[in-house]
N, C-alpha and C. Protein backbone atom coordinates (compact mmCIF):
# COMPACT_ATOMS: atom_id res chain seq x y z
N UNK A 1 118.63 83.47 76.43
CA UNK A 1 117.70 83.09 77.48
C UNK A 1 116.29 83.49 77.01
N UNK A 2 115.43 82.57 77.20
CA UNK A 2 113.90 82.63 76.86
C UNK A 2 113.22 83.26 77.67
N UNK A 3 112.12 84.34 77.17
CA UNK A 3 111.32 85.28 78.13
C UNK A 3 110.88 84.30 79.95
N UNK A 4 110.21 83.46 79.55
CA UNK A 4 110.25 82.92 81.15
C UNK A 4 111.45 82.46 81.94
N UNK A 5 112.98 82.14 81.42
CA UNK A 5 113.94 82.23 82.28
C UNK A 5 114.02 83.55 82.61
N UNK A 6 114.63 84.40 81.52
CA UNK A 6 114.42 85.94 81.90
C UNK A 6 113.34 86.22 83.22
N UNK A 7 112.42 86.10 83.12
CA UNK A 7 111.22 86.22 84.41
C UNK A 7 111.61 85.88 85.73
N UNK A 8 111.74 84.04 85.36
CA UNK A 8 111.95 83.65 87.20
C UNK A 8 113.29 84.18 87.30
N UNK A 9 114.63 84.18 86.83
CA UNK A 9 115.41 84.72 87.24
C UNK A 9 115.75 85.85 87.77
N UNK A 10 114.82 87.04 87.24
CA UNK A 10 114.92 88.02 87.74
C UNK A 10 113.91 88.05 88.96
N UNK A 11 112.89 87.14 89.06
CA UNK A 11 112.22 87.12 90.22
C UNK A 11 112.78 86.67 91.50
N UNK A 12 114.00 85.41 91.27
CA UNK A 12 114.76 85.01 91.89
C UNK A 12 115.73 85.48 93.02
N UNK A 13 116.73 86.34 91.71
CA UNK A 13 117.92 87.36 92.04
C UNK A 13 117.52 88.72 93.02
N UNK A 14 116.29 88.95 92.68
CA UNK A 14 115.42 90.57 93.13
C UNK A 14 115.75 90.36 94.93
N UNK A 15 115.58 88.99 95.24
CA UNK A 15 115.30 88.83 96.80
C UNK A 15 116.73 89.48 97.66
N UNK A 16 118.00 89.34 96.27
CA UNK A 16 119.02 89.90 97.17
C UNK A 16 119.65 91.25 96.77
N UNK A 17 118.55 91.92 96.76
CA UNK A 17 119.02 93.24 96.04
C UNK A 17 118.76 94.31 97.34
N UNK A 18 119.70 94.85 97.22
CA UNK A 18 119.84 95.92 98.74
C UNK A 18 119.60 97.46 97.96
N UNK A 19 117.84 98.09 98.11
CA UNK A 19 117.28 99.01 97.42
C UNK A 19 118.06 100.27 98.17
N UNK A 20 118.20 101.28 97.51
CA UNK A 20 118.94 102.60 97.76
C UNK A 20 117.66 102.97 98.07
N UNK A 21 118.22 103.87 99.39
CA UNK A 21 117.30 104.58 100.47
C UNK A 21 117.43 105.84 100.29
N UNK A 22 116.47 106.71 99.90
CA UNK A 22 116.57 108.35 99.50
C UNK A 22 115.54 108.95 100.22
N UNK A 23 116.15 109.62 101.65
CA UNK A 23 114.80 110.45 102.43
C UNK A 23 114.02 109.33 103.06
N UNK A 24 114.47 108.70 103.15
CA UNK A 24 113.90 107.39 104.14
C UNK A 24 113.00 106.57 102.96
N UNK A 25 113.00 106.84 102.24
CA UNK A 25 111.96 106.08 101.28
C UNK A 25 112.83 105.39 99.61
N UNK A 26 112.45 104.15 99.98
CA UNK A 26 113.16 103.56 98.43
C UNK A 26 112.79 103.52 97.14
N UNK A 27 111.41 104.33 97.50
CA UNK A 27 110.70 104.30 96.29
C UNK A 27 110.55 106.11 95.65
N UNK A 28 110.99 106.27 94.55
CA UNK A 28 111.05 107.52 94.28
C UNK A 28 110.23 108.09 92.64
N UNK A 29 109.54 109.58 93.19
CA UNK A 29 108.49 109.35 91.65
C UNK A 29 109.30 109.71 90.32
N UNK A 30 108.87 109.27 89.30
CA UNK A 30 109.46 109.51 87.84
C UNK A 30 108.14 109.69 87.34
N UNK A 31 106.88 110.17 87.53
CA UNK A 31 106.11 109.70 86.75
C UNK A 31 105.29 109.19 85.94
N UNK A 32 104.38 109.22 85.40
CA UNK A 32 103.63 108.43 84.61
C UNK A 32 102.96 109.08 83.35
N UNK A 33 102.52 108.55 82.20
CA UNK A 33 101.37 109.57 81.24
C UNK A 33 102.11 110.72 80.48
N UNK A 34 102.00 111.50 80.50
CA UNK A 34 102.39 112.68 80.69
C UNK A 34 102.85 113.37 81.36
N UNK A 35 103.44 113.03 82.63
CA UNK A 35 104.70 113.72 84.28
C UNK A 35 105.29 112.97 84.21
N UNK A 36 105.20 111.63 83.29
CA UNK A 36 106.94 110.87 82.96
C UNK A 36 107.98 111.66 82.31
N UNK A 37 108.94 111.46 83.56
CA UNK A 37 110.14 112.39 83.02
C UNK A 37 111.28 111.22 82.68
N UNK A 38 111.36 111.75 81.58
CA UNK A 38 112.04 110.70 80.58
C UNK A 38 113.56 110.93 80.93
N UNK A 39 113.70 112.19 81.14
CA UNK A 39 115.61 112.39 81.33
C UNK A 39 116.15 111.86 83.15
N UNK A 40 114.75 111.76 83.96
CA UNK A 40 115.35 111.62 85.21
C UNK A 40 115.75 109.94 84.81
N UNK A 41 114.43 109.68 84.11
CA UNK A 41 115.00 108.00 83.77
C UNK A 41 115.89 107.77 83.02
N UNK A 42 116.60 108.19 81.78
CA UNK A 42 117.30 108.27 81.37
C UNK A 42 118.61 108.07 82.38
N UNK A 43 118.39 109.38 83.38
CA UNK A 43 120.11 109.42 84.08
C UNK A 43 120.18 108.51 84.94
N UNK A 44 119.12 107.80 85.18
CA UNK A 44 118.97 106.93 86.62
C UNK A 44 119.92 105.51 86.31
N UNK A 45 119.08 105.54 84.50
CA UNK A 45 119.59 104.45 83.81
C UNK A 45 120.75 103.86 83.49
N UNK A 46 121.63 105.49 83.10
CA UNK A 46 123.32 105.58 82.72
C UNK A 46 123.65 105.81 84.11
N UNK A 47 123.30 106.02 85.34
CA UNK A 47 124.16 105.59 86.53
C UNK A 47 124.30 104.29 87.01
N UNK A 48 123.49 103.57 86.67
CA UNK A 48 123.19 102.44 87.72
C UNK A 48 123.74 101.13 86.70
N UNK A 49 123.49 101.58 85.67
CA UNK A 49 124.13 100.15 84.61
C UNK A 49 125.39 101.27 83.51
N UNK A 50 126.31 99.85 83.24
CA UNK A 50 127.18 100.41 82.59
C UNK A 50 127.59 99.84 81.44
N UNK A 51 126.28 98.29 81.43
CA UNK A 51 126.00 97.57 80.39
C UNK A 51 125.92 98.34 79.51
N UNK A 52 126.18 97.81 78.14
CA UNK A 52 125.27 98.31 76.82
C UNK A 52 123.70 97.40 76.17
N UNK A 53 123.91 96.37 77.06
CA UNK A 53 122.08 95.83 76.84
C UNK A 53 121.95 95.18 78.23
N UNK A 54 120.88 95.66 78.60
CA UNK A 54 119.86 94.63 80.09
C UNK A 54 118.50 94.43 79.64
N UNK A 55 118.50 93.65 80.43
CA UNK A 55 117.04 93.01 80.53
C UNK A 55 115.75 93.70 80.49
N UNK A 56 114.42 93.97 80.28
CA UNK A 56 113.75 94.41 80.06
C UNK A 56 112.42 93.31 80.54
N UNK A 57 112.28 93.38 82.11
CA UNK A 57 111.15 92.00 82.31
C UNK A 57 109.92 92.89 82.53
N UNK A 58 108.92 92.21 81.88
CA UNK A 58 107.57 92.50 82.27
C UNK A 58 107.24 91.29 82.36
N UNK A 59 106.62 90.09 81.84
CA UNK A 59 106.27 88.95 82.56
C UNK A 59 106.84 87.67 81.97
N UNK A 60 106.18 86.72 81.90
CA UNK A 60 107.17 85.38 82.12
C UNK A 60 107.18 85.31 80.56
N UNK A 61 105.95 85.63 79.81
CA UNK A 61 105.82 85.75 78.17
C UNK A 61 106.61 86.82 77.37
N UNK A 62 106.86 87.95 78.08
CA UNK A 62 107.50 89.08 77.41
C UNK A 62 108.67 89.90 77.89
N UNK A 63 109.65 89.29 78.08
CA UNK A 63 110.87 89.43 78.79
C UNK A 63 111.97 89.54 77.47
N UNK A 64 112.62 90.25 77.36
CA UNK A 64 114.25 90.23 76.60
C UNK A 64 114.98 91.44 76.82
N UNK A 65 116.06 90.85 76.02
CA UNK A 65 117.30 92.16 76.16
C UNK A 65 117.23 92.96 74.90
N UNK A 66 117.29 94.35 75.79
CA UNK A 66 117.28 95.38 75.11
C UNK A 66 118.63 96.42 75.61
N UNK A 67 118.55 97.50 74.73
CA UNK A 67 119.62 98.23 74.51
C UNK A 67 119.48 99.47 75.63
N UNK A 68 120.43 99.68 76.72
CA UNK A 68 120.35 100.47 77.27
C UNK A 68 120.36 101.67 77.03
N UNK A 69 120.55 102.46 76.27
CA UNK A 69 120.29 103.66 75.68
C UNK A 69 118.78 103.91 75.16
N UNK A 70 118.12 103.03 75.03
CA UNK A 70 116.55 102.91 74.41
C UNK A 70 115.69 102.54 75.54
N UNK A 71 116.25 102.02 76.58
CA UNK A 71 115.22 101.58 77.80
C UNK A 71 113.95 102.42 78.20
N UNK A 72 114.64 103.80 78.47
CA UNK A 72 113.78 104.80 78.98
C UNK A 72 112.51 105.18 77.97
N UNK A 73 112.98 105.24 76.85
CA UNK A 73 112.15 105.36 75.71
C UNK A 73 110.93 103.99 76.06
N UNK A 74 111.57 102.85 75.91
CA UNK A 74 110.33 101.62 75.95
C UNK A 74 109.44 101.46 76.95
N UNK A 75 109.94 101.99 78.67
CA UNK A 75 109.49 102.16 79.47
C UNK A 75 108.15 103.25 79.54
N UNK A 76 108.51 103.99 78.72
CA UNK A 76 106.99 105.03 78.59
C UNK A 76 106.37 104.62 78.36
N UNK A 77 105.97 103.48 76.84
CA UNK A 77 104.95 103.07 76.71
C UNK A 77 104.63 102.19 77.16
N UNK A 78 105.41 101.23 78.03
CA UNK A 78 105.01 99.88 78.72
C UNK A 78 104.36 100.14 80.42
N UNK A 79 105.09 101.51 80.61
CA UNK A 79 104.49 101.72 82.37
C UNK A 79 102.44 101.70 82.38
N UNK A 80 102.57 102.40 81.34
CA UNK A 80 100.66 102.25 81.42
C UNK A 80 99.85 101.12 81.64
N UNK A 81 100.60 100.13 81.11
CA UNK A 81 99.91 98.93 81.27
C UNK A 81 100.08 97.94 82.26
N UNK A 82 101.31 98.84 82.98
CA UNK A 82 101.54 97.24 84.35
C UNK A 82 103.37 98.04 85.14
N UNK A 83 103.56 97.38 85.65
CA UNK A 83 104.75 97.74 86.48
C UNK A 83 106.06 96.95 85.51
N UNK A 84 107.10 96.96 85.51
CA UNK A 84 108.36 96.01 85.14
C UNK A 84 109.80 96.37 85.63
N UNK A 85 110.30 95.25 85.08
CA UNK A 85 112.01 96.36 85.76
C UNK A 85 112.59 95.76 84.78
N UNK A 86 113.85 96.47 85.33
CA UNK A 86 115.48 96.45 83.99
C UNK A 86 116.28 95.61 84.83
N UNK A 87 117.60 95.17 84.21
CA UNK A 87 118.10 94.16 84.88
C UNK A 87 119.24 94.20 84.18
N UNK A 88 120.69 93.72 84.71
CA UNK A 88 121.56 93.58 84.40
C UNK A 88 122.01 91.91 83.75
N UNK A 89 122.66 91.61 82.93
CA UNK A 89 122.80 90.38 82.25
C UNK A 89 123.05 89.58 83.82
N UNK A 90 123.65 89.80 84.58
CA UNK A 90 123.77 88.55 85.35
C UNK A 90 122.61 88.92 86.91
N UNK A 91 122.04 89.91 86.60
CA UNK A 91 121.09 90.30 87.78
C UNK A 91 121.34 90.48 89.29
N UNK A 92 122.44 91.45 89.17
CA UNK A 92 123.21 92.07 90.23
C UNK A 92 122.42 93.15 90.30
N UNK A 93 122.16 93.37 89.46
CA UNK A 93 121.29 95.41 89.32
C UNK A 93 120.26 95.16 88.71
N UNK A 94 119.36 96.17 89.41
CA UNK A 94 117.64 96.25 88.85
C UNK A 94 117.08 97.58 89.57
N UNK A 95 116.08 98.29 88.34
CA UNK A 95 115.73 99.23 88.78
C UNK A 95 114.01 98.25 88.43
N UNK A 96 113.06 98.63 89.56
CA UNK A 96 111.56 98.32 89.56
C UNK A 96 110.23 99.72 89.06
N UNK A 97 110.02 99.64 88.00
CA UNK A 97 109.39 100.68 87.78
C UNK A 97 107.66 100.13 88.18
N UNK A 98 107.04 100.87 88.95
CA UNK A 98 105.93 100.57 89.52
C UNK A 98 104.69 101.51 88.51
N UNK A 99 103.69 100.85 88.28
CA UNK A 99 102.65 101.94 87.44
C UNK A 99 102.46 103.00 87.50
N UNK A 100 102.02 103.30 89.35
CA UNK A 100 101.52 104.26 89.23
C UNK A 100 103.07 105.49 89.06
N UNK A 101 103.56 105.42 88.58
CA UNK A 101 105.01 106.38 88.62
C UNK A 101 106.22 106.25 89.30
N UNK A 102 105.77 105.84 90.31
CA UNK A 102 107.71 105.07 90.94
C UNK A 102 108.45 104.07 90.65
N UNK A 103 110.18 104.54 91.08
CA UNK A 103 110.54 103.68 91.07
C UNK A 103 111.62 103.67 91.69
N UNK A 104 112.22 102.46 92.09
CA UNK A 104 113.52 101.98 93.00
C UNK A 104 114.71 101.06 92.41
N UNK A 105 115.23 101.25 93.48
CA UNK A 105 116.56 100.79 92.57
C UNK A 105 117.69 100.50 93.29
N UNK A 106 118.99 98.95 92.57
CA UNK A 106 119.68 98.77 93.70
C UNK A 106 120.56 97.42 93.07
N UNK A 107 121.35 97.22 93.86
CA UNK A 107 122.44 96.05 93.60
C UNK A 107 122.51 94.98 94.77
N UNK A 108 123.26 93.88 94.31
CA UNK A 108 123.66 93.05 95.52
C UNK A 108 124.45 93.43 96.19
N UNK A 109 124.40 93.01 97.50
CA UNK A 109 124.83 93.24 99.12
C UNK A 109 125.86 92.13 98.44
């Protein structure tokens, strides 16, 4: 699949994703810069997917699959520049990492 299917699809699928609620709030901090904590993302990562590669969308030009064990790593240097999320091959699961340091996360209902 080509970076802009990758894109709308995951823009698509996102609408039926039922976000996990923690403390009343779905959005939770990890970080940014230097207070990115790489192991909370890490574990967030090996709970929620059980893939060995998901998706990796930032926009309709730069979207592919990458290796879940390396995600957290790519995510450090990509959060500075914009928000993105991870995604499961058929886009049941997605975690949304937001710039300024949060992020949420969740599956289909």
């Amino acid at each position: 699949m080509d970076a802009k299917n990758i894109f709308i699809a995951c823009n698509r699928y996102s609408k039926h994703i039922k976000w996990v609620m923690l403390k009343g709030n779905e959005w939770n901090y990890i970080g940014v810069g230097d207070n990115y904590n790489e192991r909370i993302v890490n574990n967030l990562i090996e709970q929620h997917f059980s893939d060995s590669e998901i998706y990796l969308v930032i926009d309709r030009h730069n979207s592919f699959l990458t290796q879940t064990q390396a995600a957290a790593q790519s995510i450090r240097e990509l959060l500075n520049k914009g928000g993105l999320t991870i995604s499961n091959k058929d886009f049941t699961k997605m975690i949304v990492f937001n710039r300024i340091g949060v992020v949420k996360y969740g599956a289909s209902a």
